[in-house]
N, C-alpha and C. Protein backbone atom coordinates (compact mmCIF):
# COMPACT_ATOMS: atom_id res chain seq x y z
N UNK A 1 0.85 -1.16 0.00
CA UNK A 1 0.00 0.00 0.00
C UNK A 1 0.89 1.22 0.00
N UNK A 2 0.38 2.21 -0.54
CA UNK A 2 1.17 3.31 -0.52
C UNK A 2 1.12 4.54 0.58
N UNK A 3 2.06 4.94 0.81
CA UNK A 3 1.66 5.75 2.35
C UNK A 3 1.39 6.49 2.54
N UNK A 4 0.50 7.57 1.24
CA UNK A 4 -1.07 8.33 2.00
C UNK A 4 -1.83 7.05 2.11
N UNK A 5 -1.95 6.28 1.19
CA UNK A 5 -3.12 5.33 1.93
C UNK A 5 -2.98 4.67 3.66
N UNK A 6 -1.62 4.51 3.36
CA UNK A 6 -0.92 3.56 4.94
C UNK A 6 -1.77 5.20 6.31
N UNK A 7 -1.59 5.92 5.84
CA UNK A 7 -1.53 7.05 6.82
C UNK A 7 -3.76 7.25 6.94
N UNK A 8 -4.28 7.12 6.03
CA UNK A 8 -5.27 7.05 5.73
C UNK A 8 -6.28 5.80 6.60
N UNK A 9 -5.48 4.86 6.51
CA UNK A 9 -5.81 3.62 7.16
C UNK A 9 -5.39 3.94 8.71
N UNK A 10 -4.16 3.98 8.84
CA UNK A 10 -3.76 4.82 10.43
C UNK A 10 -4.98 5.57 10.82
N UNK A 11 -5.09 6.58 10.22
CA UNK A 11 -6.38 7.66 10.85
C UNK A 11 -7.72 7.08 10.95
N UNK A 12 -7.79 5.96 10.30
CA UNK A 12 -9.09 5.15 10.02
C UNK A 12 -8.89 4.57 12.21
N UNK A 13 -8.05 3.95 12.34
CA UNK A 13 -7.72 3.22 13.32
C UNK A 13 -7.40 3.97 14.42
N UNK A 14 -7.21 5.25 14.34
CA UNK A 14 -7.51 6.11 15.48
C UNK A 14 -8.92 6.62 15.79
N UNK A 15 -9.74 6.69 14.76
CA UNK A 15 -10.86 6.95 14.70
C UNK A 15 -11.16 6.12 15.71
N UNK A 16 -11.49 5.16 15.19
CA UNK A 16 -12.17 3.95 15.56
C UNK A 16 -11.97 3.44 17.23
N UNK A 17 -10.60 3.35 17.58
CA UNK A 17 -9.99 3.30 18.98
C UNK A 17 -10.04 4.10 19.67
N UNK A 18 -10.29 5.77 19.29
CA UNK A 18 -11.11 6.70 20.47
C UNK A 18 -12.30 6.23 20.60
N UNK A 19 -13.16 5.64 19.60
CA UNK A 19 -14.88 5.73 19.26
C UNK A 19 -15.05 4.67 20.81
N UNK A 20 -13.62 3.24 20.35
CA UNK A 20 -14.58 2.27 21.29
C UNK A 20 -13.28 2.23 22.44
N UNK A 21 -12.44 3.31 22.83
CA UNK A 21 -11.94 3.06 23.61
C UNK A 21 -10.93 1.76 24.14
N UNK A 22 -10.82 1.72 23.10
CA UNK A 22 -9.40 0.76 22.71
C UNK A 22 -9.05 0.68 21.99
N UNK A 23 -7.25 -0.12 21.68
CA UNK A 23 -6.88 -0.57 21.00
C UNK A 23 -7.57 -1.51 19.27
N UNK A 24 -7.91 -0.74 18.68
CA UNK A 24 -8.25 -1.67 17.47
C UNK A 24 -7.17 -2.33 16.12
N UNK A 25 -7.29 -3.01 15.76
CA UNK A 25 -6.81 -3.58 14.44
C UNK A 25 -7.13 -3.25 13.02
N UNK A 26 -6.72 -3.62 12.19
CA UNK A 26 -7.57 -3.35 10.93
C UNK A 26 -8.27 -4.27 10.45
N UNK A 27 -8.01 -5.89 11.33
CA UNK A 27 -9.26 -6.66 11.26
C UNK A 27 -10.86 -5.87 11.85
N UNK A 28 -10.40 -5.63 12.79
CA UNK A 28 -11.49 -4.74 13.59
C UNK A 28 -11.89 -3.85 12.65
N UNK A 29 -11.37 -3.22 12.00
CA UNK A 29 -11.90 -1.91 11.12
C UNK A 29 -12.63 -2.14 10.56
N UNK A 30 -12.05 -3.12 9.15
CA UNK A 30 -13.11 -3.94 8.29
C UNK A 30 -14.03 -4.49 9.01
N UNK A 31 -14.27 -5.27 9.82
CA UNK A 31 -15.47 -6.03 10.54
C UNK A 31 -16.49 -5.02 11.18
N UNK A 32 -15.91 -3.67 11.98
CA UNK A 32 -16.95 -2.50 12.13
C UNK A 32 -17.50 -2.10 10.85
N UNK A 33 -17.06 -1.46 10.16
CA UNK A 33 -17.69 -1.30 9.00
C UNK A 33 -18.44 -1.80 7.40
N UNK A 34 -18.08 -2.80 7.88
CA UNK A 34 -18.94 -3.77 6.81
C UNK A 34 -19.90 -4.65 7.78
N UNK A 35 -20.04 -4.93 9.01
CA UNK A 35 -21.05 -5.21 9.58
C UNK A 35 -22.23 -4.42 9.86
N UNK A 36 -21.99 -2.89 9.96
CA UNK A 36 -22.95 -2.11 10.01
C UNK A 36 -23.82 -2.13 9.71
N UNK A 37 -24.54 -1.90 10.25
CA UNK A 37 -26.29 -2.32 10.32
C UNK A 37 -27.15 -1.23 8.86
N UNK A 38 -26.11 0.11 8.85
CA UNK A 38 -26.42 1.48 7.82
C UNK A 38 -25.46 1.33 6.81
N UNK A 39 -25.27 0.06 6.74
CA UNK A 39 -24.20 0.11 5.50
C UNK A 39 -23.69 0.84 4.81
N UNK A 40 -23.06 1.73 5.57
CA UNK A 40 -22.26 3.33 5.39
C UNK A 40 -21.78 3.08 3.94
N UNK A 41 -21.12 1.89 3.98
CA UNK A 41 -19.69 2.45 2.82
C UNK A 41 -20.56 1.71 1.03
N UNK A 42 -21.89 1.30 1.72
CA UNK A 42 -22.45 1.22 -0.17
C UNK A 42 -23.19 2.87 -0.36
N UNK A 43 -22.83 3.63 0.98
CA UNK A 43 -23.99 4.64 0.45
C UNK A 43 -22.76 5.93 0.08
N UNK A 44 -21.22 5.85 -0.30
CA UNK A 44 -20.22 6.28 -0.71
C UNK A 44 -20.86 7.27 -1.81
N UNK A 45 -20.97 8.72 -2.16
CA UNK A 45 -21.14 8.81 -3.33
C UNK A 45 -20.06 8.77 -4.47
N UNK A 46 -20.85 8.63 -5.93
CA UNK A 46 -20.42 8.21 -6.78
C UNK A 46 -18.65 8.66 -6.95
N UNK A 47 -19.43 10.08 -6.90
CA UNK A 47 -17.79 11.02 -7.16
C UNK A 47 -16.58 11.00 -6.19
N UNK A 48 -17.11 10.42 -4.68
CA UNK A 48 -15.93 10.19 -3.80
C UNK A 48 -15.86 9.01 -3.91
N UNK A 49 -16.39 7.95 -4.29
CA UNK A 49 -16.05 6.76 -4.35
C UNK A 49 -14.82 6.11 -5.48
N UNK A 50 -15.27 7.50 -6.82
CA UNK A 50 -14.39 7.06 -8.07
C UNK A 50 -12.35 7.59 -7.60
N UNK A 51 -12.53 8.81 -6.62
CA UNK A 51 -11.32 8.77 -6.26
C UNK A 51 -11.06 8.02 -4.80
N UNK A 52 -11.51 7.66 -4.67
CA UNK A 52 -11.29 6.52 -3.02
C UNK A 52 -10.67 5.30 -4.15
N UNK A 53 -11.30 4.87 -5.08
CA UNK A 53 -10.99 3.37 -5.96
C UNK A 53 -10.04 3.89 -6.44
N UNK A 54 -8.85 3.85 -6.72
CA UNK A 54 -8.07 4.70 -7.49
C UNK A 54 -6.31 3.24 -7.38
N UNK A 55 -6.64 2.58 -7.77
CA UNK A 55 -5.80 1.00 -7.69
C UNK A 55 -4.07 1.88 -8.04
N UNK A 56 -3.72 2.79 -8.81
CA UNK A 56 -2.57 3.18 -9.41
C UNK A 56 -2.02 4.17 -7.68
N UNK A 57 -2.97 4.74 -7.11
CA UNK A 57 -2.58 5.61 -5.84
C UNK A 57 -2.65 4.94 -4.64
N UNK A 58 -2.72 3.60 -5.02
CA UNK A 58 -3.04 2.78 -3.25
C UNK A 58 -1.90 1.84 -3.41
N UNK A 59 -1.29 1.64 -4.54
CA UNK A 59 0.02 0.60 -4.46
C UNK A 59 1.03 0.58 -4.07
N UNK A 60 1.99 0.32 -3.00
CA UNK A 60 3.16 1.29 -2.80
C UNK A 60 3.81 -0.02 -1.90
N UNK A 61 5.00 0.52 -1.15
CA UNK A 61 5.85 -0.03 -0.51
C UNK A 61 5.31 -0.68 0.89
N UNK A 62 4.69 -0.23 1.44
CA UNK A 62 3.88 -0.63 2.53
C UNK A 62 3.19 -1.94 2.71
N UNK A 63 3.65 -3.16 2.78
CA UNK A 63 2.79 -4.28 2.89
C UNK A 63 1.70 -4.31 4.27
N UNK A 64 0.52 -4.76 3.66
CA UNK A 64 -0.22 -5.72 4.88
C UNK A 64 -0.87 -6.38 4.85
N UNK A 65 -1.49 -7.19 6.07
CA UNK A 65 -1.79 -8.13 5.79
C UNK A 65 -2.70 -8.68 6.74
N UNK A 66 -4.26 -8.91 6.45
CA UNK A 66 -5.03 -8.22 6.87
C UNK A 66 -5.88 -9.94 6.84
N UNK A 67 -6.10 -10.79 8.26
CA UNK A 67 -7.07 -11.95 7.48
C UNK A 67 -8.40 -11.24 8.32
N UNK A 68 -9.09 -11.95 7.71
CA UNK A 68 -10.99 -11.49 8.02
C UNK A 68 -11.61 -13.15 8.11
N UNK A 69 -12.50 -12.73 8.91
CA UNK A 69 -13.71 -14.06 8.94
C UNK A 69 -14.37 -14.14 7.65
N UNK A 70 -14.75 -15.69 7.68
CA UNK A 70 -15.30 -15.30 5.60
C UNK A 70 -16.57 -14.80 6.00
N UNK A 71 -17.50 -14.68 6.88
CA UNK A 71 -18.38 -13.38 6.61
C UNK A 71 -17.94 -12.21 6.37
N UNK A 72 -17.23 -11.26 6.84
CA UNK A 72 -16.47 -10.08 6.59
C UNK A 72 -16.03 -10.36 5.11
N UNK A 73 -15.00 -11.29 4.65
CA UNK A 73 -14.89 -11.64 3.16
C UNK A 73 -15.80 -11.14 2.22
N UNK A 74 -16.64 -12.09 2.33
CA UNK A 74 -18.38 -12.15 1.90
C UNK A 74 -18.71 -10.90 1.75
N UNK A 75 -18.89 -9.83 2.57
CA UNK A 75 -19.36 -8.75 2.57
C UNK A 75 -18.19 -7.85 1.73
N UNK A 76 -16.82 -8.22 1.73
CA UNK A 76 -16.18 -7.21 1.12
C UNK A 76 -16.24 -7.18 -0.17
N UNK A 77 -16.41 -8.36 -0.33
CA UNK A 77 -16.63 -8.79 -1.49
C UNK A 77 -17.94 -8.01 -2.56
N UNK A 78 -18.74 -8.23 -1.42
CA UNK A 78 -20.30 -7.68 -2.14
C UNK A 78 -20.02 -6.25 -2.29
N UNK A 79 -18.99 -5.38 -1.81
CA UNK A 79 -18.74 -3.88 -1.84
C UNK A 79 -17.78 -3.86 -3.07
N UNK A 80 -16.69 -5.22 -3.29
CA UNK A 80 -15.92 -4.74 -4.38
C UNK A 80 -17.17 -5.02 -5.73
N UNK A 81 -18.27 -5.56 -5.81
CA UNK A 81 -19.10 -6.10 -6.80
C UNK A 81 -19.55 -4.69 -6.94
N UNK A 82 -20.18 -4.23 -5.93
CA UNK A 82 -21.51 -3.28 -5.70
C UNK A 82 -20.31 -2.03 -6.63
N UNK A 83 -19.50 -1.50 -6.22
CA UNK A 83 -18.50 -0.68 -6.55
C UNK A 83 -18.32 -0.43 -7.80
N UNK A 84 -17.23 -1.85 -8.44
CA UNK A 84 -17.59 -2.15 -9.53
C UNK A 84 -18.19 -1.83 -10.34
N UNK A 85 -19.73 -2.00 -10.19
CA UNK A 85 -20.88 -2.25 -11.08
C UNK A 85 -20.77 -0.62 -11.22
N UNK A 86 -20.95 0.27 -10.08
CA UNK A 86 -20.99 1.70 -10.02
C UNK A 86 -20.03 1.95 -10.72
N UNK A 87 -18.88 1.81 -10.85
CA UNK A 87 -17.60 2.96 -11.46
C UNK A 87 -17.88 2.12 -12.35
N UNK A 88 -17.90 0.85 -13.14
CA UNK A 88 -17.93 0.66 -14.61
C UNK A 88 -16.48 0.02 -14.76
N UNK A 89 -15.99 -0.61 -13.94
CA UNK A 89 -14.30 -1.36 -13.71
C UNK A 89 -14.12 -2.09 -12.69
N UNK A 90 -13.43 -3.13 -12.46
CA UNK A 90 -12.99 -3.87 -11.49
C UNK A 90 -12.68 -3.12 -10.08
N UNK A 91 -12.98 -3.67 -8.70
CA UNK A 91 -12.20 -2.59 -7.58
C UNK A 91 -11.73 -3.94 -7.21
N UNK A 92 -10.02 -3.74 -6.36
CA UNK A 92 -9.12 -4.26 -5.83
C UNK A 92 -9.51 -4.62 -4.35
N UNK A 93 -9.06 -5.41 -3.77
CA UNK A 93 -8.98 -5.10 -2.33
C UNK A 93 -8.76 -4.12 -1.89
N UNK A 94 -7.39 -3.83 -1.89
CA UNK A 94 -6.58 -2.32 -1.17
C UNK A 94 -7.73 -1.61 -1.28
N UNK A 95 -8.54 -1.31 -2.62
CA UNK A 95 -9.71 -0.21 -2.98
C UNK A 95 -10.98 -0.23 -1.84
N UNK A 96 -11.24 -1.49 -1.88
CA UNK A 96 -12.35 -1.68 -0.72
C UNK A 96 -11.49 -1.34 0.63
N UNK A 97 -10.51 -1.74 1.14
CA UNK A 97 -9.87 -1.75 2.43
C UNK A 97 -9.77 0.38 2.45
N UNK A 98 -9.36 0.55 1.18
CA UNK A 98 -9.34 2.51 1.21
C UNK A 98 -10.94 2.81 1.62
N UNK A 99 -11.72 2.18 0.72
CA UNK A 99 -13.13 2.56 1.45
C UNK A 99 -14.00 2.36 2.68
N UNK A 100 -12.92 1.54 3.64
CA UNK A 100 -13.54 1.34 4.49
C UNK A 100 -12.73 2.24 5.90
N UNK A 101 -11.55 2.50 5.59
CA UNK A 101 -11.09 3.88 6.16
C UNK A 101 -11.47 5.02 5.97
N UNK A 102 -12.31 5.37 4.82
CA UNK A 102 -12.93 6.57 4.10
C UNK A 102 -14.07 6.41 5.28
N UNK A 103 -14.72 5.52 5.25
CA UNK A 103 -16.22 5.56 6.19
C UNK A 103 -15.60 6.21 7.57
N UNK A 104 -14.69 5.84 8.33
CA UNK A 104 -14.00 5.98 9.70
C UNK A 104 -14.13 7.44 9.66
N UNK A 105 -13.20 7.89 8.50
CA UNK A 105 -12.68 9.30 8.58
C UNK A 105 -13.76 10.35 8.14
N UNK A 106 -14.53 9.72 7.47
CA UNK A 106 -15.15 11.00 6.77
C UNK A 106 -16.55 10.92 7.71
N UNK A 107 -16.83 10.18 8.89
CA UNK A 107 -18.19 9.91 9.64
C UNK A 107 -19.29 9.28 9.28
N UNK A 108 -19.27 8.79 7.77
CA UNK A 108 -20.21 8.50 6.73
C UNK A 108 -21.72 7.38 7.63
């Protein structure tokens, strides 16, 4: 990942660890936000969603490595589809994992 995204994801995870008063993960991140009951991050609009997906600005030196329960999977999955279908192109992981720090940061 590249490190506005790495820093992006950071801020995602501070969010989140003031919200619940601890220490969180970025398993935790993904699993808050794709479990959500308001399914924040399908209601992304179009135009912040097309630069949140952006596969050429999320690639970088930064590895991670991130496992999820296959429900969480399942669901990320249905966001890289749902996405997809919206922008008119494939979305990546990293892309969904950027959109689910976007929800953290932006309050969505």
């Amino acid at each position: 990942m590249s490190p506005a995204a790495f820093r992006a994801l950071s801020l995602a995870l501070h969010n989140l660890s003031s919200r619940e008063l601890e220490l969180c993960s970025p398993r935790r991140l993904l699993t808050t936000v794709l479990s959500s009951s308001g399914r924040e991050i399908f209601d992304i609009p179009l135009s912040d969603l097309d630069g949140i997906c952006r596969h050429d600005a999320l690639i970088g030196e930064v590895a991670i490595n991130i496992r999820v329960d296959s429900r969480i999977n399942d669901r990320l999955r249905d966001f890289r589809d749902e996405a997809g279908r919206r922008l008119g192109r494939s979305v990546s992981v990293i892309e969904a994992i950027n959109a689910c720090a976007y929800v953290l940061n932006e309050g969505l």
